[in-house]
Structures are given as C-alpha cells and as structure tokens.
N, C-alpha and C. Protein backbone atom coordinates (compact mmCIF):
# COMPACT_ATOMS: atom_id res chain seq x y z
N UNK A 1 -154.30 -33.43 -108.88
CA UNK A 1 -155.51 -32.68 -108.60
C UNK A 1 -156.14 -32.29 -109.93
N UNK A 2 -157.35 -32.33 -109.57
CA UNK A 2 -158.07 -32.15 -111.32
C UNK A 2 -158.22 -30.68 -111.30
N UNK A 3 -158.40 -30.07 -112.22
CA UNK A 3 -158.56 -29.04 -112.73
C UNK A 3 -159.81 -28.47 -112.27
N UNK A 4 -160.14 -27.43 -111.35
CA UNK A 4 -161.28 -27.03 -110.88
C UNK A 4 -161.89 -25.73 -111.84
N UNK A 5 -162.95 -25.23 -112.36
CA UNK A 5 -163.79 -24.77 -113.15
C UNK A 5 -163.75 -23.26 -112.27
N UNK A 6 -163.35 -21.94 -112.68
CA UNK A 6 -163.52 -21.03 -112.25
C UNK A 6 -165.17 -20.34 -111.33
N UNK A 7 -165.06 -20.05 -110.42
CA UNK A 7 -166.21 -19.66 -110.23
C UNK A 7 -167.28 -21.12 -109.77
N UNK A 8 -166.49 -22.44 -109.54
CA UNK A 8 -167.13 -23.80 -108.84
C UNK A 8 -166.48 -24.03 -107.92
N UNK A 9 -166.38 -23.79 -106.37
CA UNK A 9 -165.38 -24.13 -105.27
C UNK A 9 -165.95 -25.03 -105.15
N UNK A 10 -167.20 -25.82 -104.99
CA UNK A 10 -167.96 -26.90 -104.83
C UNK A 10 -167.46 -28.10 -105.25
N UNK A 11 -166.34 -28.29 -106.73
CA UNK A 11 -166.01 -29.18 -107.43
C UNK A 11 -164.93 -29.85 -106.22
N UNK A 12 -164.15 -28.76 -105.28
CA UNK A 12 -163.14 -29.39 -104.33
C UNK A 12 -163.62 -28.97 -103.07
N UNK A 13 -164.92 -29.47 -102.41
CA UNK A 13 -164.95 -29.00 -101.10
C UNK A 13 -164.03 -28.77 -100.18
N UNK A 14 -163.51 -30.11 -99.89
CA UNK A 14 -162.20 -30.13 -98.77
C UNK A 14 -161.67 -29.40 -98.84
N UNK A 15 -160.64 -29.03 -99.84
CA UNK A 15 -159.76 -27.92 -100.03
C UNK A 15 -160.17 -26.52 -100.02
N UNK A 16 -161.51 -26.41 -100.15
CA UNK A 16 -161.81 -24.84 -100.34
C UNK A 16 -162.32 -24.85 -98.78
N UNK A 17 -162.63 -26.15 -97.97
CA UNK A 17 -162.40 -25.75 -96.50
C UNK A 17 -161.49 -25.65 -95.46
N UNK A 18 -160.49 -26.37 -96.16
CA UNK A 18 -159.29 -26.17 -95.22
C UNK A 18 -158.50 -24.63 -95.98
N UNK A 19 -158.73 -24.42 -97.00
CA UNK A 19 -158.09 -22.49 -97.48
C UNK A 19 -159.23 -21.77 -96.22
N UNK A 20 -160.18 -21.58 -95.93
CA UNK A 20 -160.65 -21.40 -95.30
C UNK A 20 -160.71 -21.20 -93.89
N UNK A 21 -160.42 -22.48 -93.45
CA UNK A 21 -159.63 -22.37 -91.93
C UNK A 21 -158.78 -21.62 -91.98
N UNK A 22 -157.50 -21.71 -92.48
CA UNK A 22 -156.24 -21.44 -92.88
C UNK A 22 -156.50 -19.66 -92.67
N UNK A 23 -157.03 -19.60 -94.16
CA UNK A 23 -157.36 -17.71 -94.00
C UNK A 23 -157.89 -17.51 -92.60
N UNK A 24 -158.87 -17.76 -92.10
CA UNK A 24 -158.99 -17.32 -90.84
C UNK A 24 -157.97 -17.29 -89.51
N UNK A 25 -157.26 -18.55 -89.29
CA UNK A 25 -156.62 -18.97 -88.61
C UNK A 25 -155.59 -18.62 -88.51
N UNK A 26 -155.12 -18.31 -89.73
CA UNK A 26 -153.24 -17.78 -89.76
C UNK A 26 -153.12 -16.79 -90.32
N UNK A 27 -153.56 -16.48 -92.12
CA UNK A 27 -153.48 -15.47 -92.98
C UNK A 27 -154.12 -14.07 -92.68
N UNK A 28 -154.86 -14.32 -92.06
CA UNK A 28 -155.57 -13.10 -91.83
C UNK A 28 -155.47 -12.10 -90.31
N UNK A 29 -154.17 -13.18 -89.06
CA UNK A 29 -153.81 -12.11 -88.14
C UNK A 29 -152.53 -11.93 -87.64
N UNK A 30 -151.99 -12.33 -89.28
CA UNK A 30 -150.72 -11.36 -89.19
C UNK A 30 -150.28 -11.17 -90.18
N UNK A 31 -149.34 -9.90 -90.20
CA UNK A 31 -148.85 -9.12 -91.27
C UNK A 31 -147.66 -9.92 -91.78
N UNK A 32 -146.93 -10.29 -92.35
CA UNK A 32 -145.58 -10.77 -92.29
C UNK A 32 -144.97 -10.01 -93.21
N UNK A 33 -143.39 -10.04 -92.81
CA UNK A 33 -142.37 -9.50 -92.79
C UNK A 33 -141.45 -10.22 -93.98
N UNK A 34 -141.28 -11.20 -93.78
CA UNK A 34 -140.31 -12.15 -94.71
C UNK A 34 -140.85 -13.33 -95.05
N UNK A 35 -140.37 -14.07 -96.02
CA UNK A 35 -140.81 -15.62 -96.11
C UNK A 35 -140.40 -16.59 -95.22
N UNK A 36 -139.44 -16.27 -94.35
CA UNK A 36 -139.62 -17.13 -93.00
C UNK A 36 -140.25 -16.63 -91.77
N UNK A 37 -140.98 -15.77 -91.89
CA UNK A 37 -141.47 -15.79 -90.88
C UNK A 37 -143.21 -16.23 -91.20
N UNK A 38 -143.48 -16.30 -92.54
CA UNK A 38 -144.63 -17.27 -93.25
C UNK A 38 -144.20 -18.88 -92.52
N UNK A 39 -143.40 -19.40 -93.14
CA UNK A 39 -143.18 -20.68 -93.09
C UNK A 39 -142.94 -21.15 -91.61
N UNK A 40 -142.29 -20.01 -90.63
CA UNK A 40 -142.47 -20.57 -89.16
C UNK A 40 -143.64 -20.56 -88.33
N UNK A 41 -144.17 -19.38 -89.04
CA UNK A 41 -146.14 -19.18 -88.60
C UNK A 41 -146.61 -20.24 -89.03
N UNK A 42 -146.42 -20.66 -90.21
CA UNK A 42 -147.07 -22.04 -91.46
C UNK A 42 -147.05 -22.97 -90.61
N UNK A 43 -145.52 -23.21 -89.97
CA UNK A 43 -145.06 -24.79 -89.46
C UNK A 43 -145.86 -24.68 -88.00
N UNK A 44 -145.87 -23.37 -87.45
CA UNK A 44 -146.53 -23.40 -85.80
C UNK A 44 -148.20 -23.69 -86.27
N UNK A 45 -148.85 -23.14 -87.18
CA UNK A 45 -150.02 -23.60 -87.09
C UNK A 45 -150.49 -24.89 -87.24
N UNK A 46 -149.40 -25.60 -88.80
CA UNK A 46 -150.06 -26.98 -88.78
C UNK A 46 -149.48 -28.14 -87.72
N UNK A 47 -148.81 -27.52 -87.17
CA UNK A 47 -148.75 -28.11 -85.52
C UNK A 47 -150.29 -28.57 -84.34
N UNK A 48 -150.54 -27.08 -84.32
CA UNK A 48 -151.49 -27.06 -83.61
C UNK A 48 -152.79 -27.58 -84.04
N UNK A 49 -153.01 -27.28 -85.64
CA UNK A 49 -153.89 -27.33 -86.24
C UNK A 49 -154.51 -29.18 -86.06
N UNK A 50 -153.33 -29.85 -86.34
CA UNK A 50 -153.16 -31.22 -86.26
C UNK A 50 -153.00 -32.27 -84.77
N UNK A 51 -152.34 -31.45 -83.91
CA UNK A 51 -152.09 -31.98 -82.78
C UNK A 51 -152.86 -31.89 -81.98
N UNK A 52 -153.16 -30.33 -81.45
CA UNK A 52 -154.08 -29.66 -80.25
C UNK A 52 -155.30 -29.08 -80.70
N UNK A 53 -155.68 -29.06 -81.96
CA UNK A 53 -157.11 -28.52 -82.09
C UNK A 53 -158.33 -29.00 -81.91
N UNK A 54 -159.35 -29.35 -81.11
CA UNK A 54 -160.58 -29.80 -80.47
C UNK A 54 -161.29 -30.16 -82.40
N UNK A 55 -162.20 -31.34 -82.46
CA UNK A 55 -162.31 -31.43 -83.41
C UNK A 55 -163.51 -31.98 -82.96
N UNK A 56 -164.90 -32.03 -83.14
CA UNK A 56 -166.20 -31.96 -83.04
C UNK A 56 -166.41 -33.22 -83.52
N UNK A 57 -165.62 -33.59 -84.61
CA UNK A 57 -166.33 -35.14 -85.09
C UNK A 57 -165.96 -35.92 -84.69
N UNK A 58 -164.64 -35.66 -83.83
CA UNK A 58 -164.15 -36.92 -83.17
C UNK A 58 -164.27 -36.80 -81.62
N UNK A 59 -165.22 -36.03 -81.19
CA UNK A 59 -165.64 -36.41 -80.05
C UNK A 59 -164.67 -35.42 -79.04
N UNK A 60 -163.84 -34.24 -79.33
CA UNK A 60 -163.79 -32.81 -79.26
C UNK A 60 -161.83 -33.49 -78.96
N UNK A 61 -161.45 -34.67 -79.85
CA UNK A 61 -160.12 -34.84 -79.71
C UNK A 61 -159.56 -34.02 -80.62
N UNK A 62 -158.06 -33.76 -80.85
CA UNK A 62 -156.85 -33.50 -82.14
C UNK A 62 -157.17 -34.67 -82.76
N UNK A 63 -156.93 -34.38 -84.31
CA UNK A 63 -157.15 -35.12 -85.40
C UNK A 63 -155.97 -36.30 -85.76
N UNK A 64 -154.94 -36.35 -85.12
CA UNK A 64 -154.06 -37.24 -85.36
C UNK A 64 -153.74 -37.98 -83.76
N UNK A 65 -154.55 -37.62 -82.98
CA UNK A 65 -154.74 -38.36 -81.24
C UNK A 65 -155.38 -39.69 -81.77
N UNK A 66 -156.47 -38.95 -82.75
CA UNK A 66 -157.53 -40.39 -83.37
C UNK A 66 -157.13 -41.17 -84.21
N UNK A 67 -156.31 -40.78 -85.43
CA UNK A 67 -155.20 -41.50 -86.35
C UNK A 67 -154.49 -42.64 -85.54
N UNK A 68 -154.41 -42.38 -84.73
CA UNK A 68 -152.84 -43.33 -84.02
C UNK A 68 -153.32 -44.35 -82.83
C-alpha cells in the first residue's frame, strides 16, 4: 500500500470507504470488553458483510453470491 498524504483520504477511496462502513456497522454499536470479543464481532460482521448484505450494484445480491 502506498503511502497516503495526511489530510488526502481521496488518494485511497476504497479503503477510506470500507473504514467507513465498518465504523458505522460494527465500531460504533458496541462497547467491547476484550480483544476477543473484537475479533468475534470482526469475524460475525465480515460474514455478513460478504455473504448476506444486499448490494445495489449487483442487482440487491451478497457480494460473493456474484463472485462464484
């Protein structure tokens, strides 16, 4: 990954939209307790995130229904 310029999120769109999802989606409605209970929240979201989430560009499928 290249080196992004403080104060340019623009230089890595993608990534500054999937931190994005992410903060909304996981980081921001719940408190956690320990580092496993991060990483089992972590592993349940990019579950869903990937499997069962309605995705607009692909015609309102999961993003890896269309991969395969």
């Amino acid at each position: 990954i290249d080196y992004i310029q403080p104060g340019n999120p623009q230089q890595n769109a993608y990534i500054e939209r999937f931190n994005r999802t992410m903060r909304f989606g996981l980081v921001s409605k719940y408190l956690f307790d320990s580092l496993e209970e991060v990483q089992a929240r972590t592993t349940q979201w990019l579950w869903f995130y990937n499997h069962e989430r309605p995705h607009t560009a692909n015609g309102g499928h999961p993003p890896l229904k269309i991969a395969a």
